[in-house]
N, C-alpha and C. Protein backbone atom coordinates (compact mmCIF):
# COMPACT_ATOMS: atom_id res chain seq x y z
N UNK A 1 2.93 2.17 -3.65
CA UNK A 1 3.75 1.64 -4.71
C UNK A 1 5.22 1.69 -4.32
N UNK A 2 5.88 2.65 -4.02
CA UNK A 2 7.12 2.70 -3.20
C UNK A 2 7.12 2.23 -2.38
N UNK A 3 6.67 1.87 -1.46
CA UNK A 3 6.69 1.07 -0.42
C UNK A 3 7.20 -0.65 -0.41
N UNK A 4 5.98 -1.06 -1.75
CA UNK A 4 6.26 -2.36 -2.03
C UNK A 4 7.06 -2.65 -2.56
N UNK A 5 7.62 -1.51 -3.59
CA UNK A 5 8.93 -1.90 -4.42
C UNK A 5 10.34 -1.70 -4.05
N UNK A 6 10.12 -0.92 -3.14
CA UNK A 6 11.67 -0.41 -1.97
C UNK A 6 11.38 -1.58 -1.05
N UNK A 7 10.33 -2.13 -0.70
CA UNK A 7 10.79 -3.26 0.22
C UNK A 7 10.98 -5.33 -0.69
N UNK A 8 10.48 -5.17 -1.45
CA UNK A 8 10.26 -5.93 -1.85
C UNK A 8 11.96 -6.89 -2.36
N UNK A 9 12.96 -6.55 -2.08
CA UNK A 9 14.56 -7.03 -2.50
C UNK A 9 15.19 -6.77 -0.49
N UNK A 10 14.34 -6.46 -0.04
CA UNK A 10 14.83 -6.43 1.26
C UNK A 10 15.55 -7.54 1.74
N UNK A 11 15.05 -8.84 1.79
CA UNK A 11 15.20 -10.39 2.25
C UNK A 11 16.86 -10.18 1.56
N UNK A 12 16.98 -10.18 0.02
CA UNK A 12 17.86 -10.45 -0.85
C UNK A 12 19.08 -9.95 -0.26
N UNK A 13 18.67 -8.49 -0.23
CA UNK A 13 19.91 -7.44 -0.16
C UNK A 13 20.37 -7.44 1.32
N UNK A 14 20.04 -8.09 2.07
CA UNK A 14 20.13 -8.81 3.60
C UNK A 14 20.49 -9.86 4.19
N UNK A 15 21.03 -10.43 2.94
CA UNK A 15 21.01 -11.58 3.28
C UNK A 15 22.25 -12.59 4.29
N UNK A 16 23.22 -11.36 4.15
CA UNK A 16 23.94 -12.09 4.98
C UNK A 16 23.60 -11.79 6.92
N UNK A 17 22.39 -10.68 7.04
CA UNK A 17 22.17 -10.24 8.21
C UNK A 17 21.31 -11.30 8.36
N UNK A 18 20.72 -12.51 7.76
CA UNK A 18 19.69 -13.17 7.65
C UNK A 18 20.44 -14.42 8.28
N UNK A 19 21.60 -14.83 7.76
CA UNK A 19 22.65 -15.83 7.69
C UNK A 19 22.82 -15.75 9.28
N UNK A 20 23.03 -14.59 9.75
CA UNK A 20 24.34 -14.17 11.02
C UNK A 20 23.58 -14.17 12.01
N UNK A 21 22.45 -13.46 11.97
CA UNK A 21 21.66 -12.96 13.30
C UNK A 21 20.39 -13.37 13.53
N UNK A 22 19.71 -13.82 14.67
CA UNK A 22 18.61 -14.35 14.73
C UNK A 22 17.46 -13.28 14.81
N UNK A 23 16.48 -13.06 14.63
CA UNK A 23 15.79 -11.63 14.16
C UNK A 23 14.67 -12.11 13.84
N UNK A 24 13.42 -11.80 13.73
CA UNK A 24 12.53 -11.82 12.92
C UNK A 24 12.41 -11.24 11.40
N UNK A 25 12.67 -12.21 10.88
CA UNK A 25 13.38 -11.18 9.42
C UNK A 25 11.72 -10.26 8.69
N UNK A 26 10.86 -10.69 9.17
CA UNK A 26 9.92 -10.13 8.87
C UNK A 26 9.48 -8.50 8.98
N UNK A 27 10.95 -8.09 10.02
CA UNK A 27 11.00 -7.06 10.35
C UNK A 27 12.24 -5.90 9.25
N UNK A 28 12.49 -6.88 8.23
CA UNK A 28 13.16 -6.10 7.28
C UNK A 28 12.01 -5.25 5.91
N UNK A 29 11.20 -6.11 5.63
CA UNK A 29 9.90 -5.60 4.38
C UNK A 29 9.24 -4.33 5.70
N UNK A 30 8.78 -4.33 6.59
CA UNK A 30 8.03 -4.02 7.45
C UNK A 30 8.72 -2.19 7.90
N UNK A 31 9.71 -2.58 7.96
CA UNK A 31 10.81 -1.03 8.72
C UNK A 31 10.81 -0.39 7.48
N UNK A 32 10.90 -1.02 5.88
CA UNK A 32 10.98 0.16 4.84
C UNK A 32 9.80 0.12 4.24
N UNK A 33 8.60 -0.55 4.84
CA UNK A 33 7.29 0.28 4.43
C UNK A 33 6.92 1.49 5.16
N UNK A 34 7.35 1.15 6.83
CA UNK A 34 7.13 2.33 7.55
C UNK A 34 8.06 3.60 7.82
N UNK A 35 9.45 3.34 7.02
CA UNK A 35 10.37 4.63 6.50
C UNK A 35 9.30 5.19 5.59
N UNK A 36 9.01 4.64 4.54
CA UNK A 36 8.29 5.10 3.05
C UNK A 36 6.89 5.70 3.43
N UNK A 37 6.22 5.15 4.36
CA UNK A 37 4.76 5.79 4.91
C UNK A 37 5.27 7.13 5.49
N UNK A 38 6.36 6.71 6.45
CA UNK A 38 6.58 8.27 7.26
C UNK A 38 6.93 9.26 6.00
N UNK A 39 7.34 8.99 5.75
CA UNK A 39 8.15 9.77 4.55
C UNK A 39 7.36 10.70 3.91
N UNK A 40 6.30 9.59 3.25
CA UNK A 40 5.08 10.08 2.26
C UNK A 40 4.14 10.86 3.06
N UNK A 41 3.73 10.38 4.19
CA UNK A 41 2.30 11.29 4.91
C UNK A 41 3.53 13.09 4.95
N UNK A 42 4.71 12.90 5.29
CA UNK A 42 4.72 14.58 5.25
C UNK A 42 4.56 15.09 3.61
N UNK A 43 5.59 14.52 3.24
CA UNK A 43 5.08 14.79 1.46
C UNK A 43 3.61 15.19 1.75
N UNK A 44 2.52 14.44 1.78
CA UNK A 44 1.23 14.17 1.34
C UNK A 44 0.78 15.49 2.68
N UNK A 45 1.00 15.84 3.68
CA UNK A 45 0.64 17.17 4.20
C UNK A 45 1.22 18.29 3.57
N UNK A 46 2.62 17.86 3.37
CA UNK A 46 2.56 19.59 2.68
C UNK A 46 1.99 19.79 1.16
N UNK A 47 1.43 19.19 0.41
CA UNK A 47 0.88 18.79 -0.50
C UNK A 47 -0.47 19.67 -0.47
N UNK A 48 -0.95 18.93 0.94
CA UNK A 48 -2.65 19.61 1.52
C UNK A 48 -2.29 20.93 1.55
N UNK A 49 -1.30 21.51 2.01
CA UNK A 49 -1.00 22.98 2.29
C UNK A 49 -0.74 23.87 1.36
N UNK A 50 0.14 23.03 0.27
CA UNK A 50 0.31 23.97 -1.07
C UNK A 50 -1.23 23.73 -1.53
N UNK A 51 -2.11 22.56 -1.78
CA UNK A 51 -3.58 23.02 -2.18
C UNK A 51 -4.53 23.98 -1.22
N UNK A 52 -3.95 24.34 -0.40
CA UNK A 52 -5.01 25.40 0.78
C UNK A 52 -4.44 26.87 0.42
N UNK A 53 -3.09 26.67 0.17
CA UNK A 53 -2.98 27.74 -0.25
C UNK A 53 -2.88 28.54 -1.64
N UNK A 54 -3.13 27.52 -2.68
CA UNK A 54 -3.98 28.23 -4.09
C UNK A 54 -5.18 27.93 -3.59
N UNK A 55 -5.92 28.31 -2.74
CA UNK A 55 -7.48 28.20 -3.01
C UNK A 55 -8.12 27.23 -2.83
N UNK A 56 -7.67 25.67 -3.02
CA UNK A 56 -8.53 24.15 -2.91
C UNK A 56 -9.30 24.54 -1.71
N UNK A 57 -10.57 24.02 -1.57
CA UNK A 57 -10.89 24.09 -0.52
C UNK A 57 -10.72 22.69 0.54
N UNK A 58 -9.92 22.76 1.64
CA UNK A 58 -9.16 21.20 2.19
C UNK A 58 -9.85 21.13 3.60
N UNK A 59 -10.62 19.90 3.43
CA UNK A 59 -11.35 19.39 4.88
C UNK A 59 -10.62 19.25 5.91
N UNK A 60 -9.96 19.94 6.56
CA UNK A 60 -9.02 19.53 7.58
C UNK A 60 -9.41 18.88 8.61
N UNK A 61 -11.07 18.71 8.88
CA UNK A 61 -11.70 17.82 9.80
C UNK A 61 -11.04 16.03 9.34
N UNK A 62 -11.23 16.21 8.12
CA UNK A 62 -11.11 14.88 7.30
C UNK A 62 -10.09 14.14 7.78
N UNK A 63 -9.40 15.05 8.28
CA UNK A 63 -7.76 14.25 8.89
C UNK A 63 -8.33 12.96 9.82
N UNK A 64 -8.59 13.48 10.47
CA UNK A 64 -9.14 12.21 11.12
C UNK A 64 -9.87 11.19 10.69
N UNK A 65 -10.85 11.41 10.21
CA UNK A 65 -11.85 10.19 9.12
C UNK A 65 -10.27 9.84 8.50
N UNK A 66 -9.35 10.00 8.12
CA UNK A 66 -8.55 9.83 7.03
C UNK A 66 -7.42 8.95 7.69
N UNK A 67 -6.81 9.24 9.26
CA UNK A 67 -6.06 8.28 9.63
C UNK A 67 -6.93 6.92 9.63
N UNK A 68 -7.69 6.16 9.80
CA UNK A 68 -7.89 4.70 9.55
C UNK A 68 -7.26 4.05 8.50
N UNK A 69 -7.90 4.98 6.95
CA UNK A 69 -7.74 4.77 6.04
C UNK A 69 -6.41 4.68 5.55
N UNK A 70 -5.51 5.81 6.56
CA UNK A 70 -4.01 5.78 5.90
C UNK A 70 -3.75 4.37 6.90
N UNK A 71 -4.04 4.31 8.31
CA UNK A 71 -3.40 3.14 8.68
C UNK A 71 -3.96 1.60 8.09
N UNK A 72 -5.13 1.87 7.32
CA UNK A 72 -5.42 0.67 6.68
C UNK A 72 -4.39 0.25 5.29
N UNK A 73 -4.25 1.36 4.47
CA UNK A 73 -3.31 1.08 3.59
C UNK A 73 -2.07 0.96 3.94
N UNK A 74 -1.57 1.11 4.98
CA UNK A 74 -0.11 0.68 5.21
C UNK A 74 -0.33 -0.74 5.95
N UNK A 75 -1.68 -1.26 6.35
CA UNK A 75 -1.55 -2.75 6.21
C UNK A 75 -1.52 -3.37 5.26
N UNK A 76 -2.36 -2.64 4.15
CA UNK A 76 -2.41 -3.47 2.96
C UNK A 76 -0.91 -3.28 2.59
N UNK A 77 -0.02 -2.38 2.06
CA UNK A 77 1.29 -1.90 1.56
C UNK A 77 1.82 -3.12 2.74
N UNK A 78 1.96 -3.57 3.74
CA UNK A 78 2.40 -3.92 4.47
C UNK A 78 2.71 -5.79 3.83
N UNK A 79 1.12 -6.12 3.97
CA UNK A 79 0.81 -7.58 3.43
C UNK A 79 1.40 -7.77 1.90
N UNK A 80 1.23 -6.61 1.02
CA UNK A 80 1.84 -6.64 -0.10
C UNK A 80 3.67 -7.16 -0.01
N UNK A 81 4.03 -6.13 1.04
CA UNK A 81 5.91 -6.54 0.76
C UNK A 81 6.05 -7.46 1.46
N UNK A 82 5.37 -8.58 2.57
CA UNK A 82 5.58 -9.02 3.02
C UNK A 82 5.85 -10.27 1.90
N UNK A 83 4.29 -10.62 1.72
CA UNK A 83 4.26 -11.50 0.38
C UNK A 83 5.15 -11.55 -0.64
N UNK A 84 5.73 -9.89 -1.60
CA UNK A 84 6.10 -9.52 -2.66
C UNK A 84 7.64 -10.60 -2.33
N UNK A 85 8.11 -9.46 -0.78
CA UNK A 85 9.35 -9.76 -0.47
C UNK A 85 10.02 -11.17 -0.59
N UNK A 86 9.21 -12.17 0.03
CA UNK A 86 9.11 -13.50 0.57
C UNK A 86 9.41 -13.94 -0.61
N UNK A 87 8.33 -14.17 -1.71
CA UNK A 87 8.74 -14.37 -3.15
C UNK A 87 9.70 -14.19 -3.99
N UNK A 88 10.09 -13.25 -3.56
CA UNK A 88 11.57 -12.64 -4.43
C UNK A 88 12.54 -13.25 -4.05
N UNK A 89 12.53 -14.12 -2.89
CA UNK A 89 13.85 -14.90 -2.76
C UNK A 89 13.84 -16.23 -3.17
N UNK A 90 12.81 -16.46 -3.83
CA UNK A 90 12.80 -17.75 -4.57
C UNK A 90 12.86 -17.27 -6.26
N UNK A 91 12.04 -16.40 -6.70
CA UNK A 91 11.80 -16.28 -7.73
C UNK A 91 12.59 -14.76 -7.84
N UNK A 92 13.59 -14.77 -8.53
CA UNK A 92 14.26 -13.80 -8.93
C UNK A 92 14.03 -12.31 -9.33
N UNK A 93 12.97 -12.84 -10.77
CA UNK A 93 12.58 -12.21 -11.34
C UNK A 93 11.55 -11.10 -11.32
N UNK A 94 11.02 -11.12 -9.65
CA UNK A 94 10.21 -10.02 -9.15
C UNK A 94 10.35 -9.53 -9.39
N UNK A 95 11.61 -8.71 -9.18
CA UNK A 95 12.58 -7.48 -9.05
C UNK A 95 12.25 -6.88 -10.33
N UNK A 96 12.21 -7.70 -11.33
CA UNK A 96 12.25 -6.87 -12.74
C UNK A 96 10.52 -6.69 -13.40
N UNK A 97 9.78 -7.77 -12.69
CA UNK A 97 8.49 -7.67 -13.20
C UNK A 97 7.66 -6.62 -12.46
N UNK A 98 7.80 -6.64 -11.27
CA UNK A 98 7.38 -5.53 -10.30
C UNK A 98 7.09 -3.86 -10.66
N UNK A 99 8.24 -3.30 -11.04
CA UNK A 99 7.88 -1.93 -11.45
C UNK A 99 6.93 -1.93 -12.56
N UNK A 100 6.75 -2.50 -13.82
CA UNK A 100 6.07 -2.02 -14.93
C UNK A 100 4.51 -2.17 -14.01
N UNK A 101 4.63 -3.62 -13.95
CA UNK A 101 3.19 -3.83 -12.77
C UNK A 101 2.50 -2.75 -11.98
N UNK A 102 3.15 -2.45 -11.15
CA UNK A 102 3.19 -1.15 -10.07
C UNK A 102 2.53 -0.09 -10.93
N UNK A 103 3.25 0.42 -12.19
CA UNK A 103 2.97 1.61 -12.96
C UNK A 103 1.69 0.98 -13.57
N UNK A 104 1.37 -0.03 -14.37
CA UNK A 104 0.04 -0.50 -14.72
C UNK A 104 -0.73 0.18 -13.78
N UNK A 105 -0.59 -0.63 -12.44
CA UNK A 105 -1.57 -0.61 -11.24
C UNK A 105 -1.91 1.01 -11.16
N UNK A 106 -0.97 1.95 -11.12
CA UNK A 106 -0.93 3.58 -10.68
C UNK A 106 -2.05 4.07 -11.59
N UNK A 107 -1.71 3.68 -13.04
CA UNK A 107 -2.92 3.85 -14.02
C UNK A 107 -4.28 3.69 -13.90
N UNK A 108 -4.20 2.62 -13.42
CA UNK A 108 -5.35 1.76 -13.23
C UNK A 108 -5.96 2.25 -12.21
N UNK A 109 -5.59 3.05 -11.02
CA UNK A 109 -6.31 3.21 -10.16
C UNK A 109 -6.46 4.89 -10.06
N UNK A 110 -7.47 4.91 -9.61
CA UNK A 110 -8.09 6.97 -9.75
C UNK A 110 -7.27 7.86 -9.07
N UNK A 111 -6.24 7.85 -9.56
CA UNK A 111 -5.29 8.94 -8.24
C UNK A 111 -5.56 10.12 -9.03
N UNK A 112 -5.19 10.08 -10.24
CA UNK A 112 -4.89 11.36 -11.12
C UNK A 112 -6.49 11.70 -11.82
N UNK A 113 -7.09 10.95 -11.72
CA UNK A 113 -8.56 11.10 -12.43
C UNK A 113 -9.55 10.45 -11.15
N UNK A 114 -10.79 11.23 -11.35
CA UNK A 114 -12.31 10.41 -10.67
C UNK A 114 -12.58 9.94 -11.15
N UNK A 115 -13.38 8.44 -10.62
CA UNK A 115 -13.93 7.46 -11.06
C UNK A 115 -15.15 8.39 -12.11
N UNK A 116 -15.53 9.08 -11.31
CA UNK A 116 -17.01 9.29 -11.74
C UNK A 116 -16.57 9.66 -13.30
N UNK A 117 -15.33 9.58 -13.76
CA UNK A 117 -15.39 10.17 -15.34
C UNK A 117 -15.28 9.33 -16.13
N UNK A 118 -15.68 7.90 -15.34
CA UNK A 118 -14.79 7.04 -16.18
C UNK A 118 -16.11 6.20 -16.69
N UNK A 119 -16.43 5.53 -18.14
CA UNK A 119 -17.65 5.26 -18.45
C UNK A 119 -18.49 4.08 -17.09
N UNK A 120 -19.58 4.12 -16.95
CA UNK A 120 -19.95 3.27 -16.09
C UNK A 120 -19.54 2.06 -15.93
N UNK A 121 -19.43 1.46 -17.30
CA UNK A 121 -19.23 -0.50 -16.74
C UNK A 121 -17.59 -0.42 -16.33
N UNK A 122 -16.94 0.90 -16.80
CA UNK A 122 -15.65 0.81 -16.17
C UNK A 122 -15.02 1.29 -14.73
N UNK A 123 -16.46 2.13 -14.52
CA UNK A 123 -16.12 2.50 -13.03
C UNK A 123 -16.57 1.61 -11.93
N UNK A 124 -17.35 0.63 -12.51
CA UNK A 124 -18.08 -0.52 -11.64
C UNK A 124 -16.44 -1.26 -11.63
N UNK A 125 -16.20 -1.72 -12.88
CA UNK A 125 -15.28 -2.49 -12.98
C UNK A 125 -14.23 -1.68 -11.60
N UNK A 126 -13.85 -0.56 -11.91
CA UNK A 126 -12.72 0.03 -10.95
C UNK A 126 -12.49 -0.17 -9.42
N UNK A 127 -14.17 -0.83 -8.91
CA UNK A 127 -14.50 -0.93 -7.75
C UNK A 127 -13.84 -2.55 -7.05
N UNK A 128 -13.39 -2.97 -8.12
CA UNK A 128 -12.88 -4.61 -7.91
C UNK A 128 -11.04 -4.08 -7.46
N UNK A 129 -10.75 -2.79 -7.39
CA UNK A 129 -9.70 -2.47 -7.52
C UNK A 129 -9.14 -2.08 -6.12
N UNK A 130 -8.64 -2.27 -5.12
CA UNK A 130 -8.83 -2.41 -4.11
C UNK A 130 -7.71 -0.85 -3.44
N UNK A 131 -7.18 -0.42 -4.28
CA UNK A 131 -6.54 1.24 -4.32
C UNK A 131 -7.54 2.17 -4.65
N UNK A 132 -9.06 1.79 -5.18
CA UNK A 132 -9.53 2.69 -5.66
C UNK A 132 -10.39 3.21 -4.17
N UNK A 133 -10.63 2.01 -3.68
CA UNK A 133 -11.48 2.96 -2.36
C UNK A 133 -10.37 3.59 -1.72
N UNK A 134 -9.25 3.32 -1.04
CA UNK A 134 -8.33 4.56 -0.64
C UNK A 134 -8.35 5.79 -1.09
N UNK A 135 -8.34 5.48 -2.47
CA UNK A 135 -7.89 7.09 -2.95
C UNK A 135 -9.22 7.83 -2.91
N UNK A 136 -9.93 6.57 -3.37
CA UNK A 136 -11.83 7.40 -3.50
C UNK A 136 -11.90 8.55 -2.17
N UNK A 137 -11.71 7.51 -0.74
CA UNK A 137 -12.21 7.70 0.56
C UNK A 137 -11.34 9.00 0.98
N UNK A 138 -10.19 8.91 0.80
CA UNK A 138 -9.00 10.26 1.24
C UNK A 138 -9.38 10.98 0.25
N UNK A 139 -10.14 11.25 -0.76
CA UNK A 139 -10.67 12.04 -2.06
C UNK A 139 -11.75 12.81 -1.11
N UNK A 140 -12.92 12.19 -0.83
CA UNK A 140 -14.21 12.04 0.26
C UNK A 140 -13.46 12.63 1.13
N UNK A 141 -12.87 12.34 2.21
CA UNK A 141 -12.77 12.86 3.60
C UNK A 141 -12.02 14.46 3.14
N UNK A 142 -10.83 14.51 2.57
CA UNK A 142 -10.10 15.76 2.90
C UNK A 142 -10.66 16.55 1.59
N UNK A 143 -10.87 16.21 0.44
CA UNK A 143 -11.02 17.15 -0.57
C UNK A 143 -12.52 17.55 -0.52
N UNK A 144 -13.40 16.51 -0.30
CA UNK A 144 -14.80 17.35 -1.08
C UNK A 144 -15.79 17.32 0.54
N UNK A 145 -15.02 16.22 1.78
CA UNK A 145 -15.70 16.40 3.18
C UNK A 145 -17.18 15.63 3.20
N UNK A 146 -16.95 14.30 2.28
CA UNK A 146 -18.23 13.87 2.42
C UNK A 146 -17.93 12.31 3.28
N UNK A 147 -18.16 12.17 4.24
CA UNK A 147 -18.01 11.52 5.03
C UNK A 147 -19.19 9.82 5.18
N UNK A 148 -20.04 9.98 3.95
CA UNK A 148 -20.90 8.85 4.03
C UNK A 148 -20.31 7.43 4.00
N UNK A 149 -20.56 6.05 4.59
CA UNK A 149 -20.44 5.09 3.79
C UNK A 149 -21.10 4.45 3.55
N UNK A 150 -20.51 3.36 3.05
CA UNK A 150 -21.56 2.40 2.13
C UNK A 150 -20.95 1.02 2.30
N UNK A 151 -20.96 0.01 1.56
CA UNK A 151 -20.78 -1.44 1.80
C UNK A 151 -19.22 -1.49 1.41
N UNK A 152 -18.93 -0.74 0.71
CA UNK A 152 -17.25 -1.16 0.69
C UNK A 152 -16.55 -0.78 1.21
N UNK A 153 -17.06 0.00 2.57
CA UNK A 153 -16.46 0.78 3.68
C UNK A 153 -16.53 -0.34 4.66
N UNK A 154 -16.74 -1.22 4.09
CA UNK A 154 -16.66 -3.24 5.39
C UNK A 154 -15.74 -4.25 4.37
N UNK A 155 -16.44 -4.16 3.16
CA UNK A 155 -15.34 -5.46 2.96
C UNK A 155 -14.23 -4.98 2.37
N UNK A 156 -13.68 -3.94 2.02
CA UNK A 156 -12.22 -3.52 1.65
C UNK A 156 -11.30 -3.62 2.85
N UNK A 157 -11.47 -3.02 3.85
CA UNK A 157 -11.02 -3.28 5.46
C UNK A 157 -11.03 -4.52 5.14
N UNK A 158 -11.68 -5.58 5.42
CA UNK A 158 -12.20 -6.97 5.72
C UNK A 158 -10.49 -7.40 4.90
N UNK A 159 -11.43 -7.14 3.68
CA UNK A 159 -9.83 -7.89 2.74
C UNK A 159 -8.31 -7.49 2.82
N UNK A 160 -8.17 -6.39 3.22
CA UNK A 160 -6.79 -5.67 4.03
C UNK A 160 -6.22 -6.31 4.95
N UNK A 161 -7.55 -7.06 5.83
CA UNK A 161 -6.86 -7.49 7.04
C UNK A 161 -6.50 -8.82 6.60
N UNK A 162 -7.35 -9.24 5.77
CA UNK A 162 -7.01 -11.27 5.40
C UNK A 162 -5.64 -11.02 4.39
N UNK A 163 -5.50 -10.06 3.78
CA UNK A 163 -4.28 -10.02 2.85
C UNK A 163 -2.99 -9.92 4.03
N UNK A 164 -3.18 -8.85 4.56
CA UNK A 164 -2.24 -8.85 5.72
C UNK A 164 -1.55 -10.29 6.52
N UNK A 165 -2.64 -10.99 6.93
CA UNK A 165 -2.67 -11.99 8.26
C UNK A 165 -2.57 -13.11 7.15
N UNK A 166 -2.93 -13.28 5.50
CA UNK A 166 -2.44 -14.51 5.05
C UNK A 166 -1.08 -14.17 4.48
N UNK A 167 -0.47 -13.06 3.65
CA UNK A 167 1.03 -12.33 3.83
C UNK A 167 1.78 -12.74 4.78
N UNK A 168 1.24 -12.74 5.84
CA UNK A 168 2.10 -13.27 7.42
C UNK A 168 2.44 -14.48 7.34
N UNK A 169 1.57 -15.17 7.50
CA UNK A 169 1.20 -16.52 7.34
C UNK A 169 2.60 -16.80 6.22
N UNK A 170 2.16 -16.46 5.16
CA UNK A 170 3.10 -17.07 3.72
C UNK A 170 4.67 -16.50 4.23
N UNK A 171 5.13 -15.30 4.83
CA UNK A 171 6.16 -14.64 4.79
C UNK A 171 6.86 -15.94 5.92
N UNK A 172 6.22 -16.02 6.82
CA UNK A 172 6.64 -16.63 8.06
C UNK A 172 6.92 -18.42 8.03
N UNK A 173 6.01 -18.87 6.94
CA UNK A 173 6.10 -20.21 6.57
C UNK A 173 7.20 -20.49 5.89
N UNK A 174 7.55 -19.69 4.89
CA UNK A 174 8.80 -19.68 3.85
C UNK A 174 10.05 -19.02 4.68
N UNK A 175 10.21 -18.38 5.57
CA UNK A 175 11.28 -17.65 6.13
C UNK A 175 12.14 -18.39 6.64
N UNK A 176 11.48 -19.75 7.03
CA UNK A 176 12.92 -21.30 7.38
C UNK A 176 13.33 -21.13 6.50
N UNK A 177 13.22 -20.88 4.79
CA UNK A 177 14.03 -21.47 3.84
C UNK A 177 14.58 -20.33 3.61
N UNK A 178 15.25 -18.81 3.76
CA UNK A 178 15.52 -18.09 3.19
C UNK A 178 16.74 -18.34 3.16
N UNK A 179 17.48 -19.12 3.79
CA UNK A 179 19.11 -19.02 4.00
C UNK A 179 19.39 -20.13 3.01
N UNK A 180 18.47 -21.35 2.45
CA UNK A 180 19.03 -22.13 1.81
C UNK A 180 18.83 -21.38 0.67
N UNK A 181 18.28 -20.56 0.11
CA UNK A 181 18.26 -19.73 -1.18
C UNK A 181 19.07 -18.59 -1.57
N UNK A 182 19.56 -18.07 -0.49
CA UNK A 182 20.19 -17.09 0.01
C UNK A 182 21.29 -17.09 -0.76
């Protein structure tokens, strides 16, 4: 969520580096998702450490099962600002619709609660939610060490990567026009 919304005014707030210098500007959404990832994975270790040390019991094997997953969501976070970003320089009003969205989305997805509490047709429903297997799977690997998968351990990846590579696509098609909007 920080990621997309700290990058997402990037193009805007750049714009005269956009004007001046030849660059891949694609590399402005991209550098403050991967400030915000670096940032967060230490947050998110010492996190593991304050829960190891009241007692949680923390899969530290899981780390590993768990980097894919973190490097899969920073493609998805990735395809998100690419897209988000791109948009915002046509349509203004991202900027302001974006956060409430974001916080919807935070709700909406099992960070603070398990699916499993949530009535059935709504935890089926939750599965259309494409944050929920992240959090599910880094839930699975480091907290409870259950390492099984199942079918949405293929097409969530699958769709990460087409969100990503059509994000590209859209960021890179529209990026001739950023200076006439600019």
């Amino acid at each position: 969520s920080e990621a997309v919304l700290r990058s997402s005014n990037t193009i805007s707030a750049n714009a005269a580096l956009i004007g001046k210098v030849a660059f891949p500007s694609e590399l402005l959404p991209l550098s403050t998702v991967t400030a915000t990832f670096m940032m967060n994975m230490l947050g998110y270790l010492a996190v593991l450490l304050v829960l190891q040390l009241m007692g949680a019991d923390i899969h530290w094997l899981g780390l590993l099962a768990a980097l894919p997953v973190v490097l899969l969501l920073y493609l998805f976070a990735s395809g998100l600002a690419l897209f988000i970003s791109a948009l915002q320089v046509f349509i203004r009003d991202i900027s302001q619709i974006l956060p409430p969205l974001m916080t919807f989305w935070f709700f909406t997805t099992p960070i603070l609660y398990s699916s499993s509490l949530l009535p059935e047709n709504f935890a089926t429903l939750m599965k259309f939610n494409p944050m929920s297997w992240y959090v599910e799977r880094l839930r699975d690997f480091l907290l409870l060490g259950n390492y099984q998968l199942g079918p949405w351990d293929l097409l969530v990846p699958a769709v990460t990567v087409v969100v990503f590579i059509l994000s590209l696509r859209f960021f890179r098609k529209f990026s001739a026009h950023f200076e006439d909007f600019l």
